[in-house]
Protein backbone atom coordinates (compact mmCIF):
# COMPACT_ATOMS: atom_id res chain seq x y z
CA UNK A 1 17.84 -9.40 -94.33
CA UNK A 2 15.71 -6.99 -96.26
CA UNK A 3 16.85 -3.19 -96.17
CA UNK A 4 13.52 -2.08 -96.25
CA UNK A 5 11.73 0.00 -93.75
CA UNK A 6 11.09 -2.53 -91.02
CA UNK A 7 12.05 -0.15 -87.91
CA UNK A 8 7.67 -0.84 -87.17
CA UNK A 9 8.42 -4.52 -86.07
CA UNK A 10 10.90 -2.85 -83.21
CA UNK A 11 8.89 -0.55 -82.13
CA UNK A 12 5.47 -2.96 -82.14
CA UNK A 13 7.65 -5.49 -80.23
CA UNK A 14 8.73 -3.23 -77.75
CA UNK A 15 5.26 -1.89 -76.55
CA UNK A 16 4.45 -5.21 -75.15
CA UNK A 17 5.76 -5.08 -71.34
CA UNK A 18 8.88 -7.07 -70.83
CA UNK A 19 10.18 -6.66 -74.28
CA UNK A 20 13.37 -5.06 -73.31
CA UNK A 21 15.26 -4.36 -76.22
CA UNK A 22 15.26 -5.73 -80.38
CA UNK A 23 17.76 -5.45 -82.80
CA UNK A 24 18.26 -6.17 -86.75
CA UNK A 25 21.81 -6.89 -87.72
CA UNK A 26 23.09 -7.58 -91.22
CA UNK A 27 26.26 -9.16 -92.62
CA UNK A 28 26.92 -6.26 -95.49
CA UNK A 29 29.65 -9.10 -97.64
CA UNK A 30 26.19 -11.44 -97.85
CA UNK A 31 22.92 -9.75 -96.97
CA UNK A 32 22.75 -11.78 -94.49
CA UNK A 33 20.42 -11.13 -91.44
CA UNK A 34 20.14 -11.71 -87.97
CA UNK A 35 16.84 -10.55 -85.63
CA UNK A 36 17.68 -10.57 -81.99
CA UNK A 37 14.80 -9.76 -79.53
CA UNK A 38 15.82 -9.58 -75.49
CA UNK A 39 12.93 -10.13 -73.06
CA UNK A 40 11.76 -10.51 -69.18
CA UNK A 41 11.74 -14.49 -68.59
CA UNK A 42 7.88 -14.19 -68.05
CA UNK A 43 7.01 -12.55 -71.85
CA UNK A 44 4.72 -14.78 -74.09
CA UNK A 45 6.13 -14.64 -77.17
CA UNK A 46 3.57 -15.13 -78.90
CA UNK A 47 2.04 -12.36 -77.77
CA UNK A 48 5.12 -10.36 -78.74
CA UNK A 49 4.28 -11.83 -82.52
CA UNK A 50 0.72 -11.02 -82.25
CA UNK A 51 1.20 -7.64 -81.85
CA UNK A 52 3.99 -7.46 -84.80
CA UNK A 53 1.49 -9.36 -86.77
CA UNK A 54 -1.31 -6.61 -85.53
CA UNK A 55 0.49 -4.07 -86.63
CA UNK A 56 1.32 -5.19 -90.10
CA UNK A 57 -2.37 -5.78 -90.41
CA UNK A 58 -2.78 -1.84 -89.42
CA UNK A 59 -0.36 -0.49 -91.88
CA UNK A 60 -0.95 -2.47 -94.68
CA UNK A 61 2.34 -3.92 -94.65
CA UNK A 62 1.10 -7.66 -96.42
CA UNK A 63 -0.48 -5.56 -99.00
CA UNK A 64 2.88 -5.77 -100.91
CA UNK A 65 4.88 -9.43 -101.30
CA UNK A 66 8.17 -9.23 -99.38
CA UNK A 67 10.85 -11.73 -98.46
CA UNK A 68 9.95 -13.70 -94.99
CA UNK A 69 12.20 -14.94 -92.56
CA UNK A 70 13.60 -18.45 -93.68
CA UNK A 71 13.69 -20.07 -90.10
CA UNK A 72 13.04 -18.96 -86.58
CA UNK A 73 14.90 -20.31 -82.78
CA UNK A 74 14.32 -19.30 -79.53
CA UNK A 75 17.09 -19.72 -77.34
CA UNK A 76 16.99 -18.85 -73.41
CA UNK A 77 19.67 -17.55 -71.83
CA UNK A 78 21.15 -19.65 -69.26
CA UNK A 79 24.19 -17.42 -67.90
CA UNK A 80 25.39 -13.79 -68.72
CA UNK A 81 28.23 -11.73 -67.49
């Protein structure tokens, strides 16, 4: 996971309704990082992308090479307690 300034893909994801909450977590031993993203069952994900990718678009942020994600899932949650 990157340490740089990426706080902008939170805060795009979570102005599209049902986008409840997003995290980035990082293993300090390895660098290591983990993106978790909670929504409403009825979000379209890819509109939740769209509007990261929107934003990045608005502030330049592919102006500048920087490391990408290596793989993506999508998991639903079945159960929670």
């Amino acid at each position: 996971m990157p340490d740089d300034e990426r706080q902008w893909v939170i805060d795009a994801a979570k102005n599209v309704p049902g986008v409840l909450n997003a995290y980035h977590l990082l293993d300090p031993a390895t660098g290591n990082g983990l993106s978790i993203a909670l929504f409403e069952d009825d979000v379209d994900v890819a509109r939740v992308k769209a509007t990261i990718a929107e934003k990045a678009l608005e502030i330049g942020w592919n102006d500048v090479p920087r490391p990408s994600p290596k793989s993506e899932t999508i998991y639903r949650v079945i159960r929670s307690g």
